[in-house]
Protein backbone atom coordinates (compact mmCIF):
# COMPACT_ATOMS: atom_id res chain seq x y z
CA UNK A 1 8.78 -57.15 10.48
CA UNK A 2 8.06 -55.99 7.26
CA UNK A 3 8.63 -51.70 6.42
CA UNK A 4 6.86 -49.87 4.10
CA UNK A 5 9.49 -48.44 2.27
CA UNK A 6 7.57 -45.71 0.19
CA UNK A 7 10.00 -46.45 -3.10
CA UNK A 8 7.63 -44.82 -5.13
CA UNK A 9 7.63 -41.37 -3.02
CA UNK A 10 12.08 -41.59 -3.40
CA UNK A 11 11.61 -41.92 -7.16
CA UNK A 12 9.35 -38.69 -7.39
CA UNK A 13 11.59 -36.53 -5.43
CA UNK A 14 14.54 -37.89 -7.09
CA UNK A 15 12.64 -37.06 -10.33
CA UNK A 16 11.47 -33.58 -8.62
CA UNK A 17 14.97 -32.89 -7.90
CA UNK A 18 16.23 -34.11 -11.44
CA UNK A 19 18.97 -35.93 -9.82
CA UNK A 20 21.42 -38.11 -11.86
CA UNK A 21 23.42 -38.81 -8.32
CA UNK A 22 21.73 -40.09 -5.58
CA UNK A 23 23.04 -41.31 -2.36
CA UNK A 24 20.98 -43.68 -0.18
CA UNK A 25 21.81 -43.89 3.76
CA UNK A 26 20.00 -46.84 5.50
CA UNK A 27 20.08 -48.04 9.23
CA UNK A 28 21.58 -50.88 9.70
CA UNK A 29 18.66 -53.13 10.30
CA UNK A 30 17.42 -52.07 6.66
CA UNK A 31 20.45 -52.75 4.30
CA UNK A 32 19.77 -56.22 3.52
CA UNK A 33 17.33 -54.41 1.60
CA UNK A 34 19.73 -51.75 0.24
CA UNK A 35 20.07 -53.73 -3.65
CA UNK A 36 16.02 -53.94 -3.75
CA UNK A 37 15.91 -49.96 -2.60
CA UNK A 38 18.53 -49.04 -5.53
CA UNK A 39 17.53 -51.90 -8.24
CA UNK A 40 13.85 -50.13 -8.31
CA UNK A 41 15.38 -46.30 -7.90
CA UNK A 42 17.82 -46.72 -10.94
CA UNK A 43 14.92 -48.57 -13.19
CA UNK A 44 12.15 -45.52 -12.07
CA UNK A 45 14.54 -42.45 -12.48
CA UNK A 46 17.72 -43.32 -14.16
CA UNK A 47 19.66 -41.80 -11.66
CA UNK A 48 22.95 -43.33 -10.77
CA UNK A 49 22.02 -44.82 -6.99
CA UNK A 50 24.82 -45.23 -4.64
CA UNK A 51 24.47 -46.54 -0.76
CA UNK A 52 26.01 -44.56 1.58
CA UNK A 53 28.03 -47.92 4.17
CA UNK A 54 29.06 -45.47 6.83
CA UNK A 55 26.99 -44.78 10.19
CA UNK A 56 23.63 -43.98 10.05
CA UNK A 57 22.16 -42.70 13.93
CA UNK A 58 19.60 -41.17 12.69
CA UNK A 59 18.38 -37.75 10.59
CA UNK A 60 21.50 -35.70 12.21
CA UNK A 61 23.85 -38.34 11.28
CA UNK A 62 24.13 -37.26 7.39
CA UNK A 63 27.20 -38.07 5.34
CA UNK A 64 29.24 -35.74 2.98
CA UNK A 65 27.41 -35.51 -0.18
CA UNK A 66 30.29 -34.22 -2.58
CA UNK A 67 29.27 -35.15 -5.78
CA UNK A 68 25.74 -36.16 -5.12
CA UNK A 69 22.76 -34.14 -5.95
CA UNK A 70 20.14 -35.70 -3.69
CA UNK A 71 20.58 -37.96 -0.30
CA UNK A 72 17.38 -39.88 0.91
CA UNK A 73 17.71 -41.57 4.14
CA UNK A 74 15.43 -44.21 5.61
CA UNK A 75 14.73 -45.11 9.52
CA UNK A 76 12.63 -47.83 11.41
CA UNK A 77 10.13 -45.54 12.79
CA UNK A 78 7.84 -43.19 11.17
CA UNK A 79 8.71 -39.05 10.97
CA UNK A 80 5.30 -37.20 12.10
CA UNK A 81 5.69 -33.67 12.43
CA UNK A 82 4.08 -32.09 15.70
């Protein structure tokens, strides 16, 4: 299954946010993908990408971001608000 993984929306809000640290959490079933995800971040914003290894069950499951000025996470399904 292939995921659109909206790279170019993370860039602008890490450019929005003018973060130089960014943390990236990913499910598990996406971090194969984790050096594509930071490869492109780093080369559109300059930021200084890290991926966050630790658990990742879901929006509520957010790590401590000491340090970092932005976290974007990523999931399998699609966030629609009601």
């Amino acid at each position: 299954m292939e995921y659109n993984l909206e790279l170019e929306k993370a860039a602008q809000i890490i450019l929005k946010d003018k973060a130089k640290k960014v943390c990236i959490q990913l499910p598990d079933g996406l971090k194969p993908k984790a050096k594509q995800i930071v490869d492109f971040l780093q080369k559109e914003t300059g930021a200084n990408v890290s991926i966050w290894a630790g658990s990742c069950f879901g929006a509520c499951d957010t790590p401590d971001l000491k340090g970092y000025d932005t976290l974007i996470q990523w999931g399998h399904s699609e966030w629609k608000k009601n």
